[in-house]
Protein backbone atom coordinates (compact mmCIF):
# COMPACT_ATOMS: atom_id res chain seq x y z
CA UNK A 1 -88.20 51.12 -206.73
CA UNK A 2 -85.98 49.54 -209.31
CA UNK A 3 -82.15 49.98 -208.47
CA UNK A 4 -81.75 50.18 -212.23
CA UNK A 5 -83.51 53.02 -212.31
CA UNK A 6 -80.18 55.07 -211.20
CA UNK A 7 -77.69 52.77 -213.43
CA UNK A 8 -75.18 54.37 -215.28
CA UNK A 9 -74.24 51.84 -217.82
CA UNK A 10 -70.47 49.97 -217.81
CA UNK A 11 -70.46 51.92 -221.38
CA UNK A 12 -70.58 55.35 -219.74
CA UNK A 13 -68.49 54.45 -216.95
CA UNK A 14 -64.56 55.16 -216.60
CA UNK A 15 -63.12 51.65 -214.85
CA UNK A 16 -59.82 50.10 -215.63
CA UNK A 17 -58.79 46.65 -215.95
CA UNK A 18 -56.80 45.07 -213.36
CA UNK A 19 -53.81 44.13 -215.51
CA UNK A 20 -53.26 47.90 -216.56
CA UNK A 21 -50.42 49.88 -215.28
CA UNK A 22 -49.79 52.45 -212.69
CA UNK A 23 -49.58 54.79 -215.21
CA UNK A 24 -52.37 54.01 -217.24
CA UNK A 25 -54.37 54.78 -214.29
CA UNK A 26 -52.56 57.83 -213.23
CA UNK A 27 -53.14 59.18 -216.70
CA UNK A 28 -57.23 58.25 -217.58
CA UNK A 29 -57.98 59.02 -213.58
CA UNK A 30 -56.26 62.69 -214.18
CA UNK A 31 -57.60 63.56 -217.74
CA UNK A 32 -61.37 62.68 -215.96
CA UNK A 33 -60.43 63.93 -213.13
CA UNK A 34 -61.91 60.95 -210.63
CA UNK A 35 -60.54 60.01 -207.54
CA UNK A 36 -61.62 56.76 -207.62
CA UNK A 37 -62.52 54.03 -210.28
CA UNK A 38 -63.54 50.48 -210.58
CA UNK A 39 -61.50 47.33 -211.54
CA UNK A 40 -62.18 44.93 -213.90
CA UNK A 41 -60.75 41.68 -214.40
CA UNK A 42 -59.91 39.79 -217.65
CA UNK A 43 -63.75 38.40 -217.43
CA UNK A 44 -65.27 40.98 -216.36
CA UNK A 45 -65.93 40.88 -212.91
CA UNK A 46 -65.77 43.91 -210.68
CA UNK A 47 -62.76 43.26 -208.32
CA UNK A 48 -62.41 46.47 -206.47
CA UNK A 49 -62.23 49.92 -206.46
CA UNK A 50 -58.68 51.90 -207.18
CA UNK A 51 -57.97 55.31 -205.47
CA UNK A 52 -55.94 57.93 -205.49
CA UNK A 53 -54.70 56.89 -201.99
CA UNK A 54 -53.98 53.69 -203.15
CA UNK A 55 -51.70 55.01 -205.81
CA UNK A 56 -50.14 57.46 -203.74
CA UNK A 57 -49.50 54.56 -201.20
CA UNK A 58 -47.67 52.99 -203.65
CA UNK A 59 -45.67 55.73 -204.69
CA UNK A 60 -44.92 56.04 -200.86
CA UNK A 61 -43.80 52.68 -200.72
CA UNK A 62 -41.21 52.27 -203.23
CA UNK A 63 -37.36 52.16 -202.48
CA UNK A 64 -36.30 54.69 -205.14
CA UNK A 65 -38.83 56.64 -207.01
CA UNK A 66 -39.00 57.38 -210.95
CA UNK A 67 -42.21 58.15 -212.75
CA UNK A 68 -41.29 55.44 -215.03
CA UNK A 69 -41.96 52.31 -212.59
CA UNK A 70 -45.19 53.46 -213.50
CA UNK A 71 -44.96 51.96 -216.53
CA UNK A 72 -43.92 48.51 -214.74
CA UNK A 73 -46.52 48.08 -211.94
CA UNK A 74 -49.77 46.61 -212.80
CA UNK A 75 -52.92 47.74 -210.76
CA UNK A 76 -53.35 44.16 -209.46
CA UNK A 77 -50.11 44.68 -207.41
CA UNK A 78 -51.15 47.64 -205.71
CA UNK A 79 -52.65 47.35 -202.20
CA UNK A 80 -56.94 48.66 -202.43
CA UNK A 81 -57.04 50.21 -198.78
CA UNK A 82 -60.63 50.57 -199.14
CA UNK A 83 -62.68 47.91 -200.34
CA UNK A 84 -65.81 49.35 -201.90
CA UNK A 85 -68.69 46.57 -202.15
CA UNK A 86 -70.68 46.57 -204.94
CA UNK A 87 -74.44 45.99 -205.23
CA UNK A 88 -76.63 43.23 -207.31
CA UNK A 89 -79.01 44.51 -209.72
CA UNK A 90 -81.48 42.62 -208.22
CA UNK A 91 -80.89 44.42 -204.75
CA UNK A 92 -83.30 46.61 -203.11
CA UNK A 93 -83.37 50.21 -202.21
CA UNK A 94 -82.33 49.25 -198.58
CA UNK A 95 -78.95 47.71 -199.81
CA UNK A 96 -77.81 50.44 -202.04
CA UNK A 97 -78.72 53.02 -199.79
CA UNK A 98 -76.54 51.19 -197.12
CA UNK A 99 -73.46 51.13 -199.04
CA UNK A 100 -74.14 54.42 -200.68
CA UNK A 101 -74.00 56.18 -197.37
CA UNK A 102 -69.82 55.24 -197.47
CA UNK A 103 -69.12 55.39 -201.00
CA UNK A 104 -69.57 57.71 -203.97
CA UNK A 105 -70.72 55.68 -206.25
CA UNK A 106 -71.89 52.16 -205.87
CA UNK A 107 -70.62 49.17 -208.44
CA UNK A 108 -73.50 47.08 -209.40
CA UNK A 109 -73.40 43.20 -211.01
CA UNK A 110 -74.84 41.03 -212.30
CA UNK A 111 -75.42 37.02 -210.92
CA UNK A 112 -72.14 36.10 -212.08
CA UNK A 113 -70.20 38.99 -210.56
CA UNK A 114 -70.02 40.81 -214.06
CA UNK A 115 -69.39 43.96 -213.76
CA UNK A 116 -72.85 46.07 -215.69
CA UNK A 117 -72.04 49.85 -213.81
CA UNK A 118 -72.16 52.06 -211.08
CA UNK A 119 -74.35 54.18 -209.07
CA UNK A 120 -73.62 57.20 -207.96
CA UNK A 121 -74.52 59.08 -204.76
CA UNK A 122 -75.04 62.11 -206.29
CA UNK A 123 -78.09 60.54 -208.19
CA UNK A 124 -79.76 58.70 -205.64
CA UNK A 125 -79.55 62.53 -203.70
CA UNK A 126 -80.43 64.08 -206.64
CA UNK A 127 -83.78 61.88 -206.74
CA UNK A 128 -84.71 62.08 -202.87
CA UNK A 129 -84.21 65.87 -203.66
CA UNK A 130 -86.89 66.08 -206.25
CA UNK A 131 -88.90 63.57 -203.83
CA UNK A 132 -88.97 66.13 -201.15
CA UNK A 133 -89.67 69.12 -203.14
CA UNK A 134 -92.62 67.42 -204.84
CA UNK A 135 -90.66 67.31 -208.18
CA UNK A 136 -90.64 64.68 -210.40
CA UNK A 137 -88.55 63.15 -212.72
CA UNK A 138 -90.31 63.66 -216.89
């Protein structure tokens, strides 16, 4: 089977671009209410995955704290403690599966590292779900 099969497109996807702030991120992660999101950079290209932890590392971290140094701290200076891989599109089942055992959702590229969208757990379970109860998707 076809990775692409369980793509959810970049254009249906919350991610945030590297060079946003702290509170940029505090703010689109809360109104969607994710815990986690992927990073773009100026090109494109997935560089990580933010999450809540990270941001509350931060937070942790600072000297003196005031919601507003959230408007002076860009996401590319905070530390990623997890570092969630993403996928090719022209992976295989096997290699998803692998790295969608540790992660909720999966970021998948293209050749160049481009960032194209995720997959999420919940969809590949969803799927082996309807596999097992002899239901298929119309």
């Amino acid at each position: 089977m076809n990775i692409a099969f369980f793509l959810t497109p970049k254009n249906d996807v919350v991610f945030l671009n590297i060079n946003s702030t702290m509170r940029q991120a505090l703010e689109r992660m809360e109104y969607h209410r994710y815990s986690a999101v992927p990073l773009i950079d100026d090109s494109g290209k997935y560089v990580g995955t933010l999450t809540e932890g990270d941001l509350l590392w931060k937070i942790k971290n600072f000297d003196s704290w005031d919601f507003t140094h959230t408007n002076e701290v860009t996401l590319k200076e905070i530390s990623r403690r997890v570092k969630n891989k993403p996928v090719s599109i022209n992976s295989d089942m096997n290699n998803l599966i692998t790295l969608a055992k540790d992660q909720n959702f999966v970021p998948v590229v293209d050749d160049q590292g481009i960032f194209i969208g995720i997959i999420k757990r919940s969809d590949i379970i969803n799927h082996c779900q309807n596999i097992i109860l002899g239901k298929q998707y119309a």
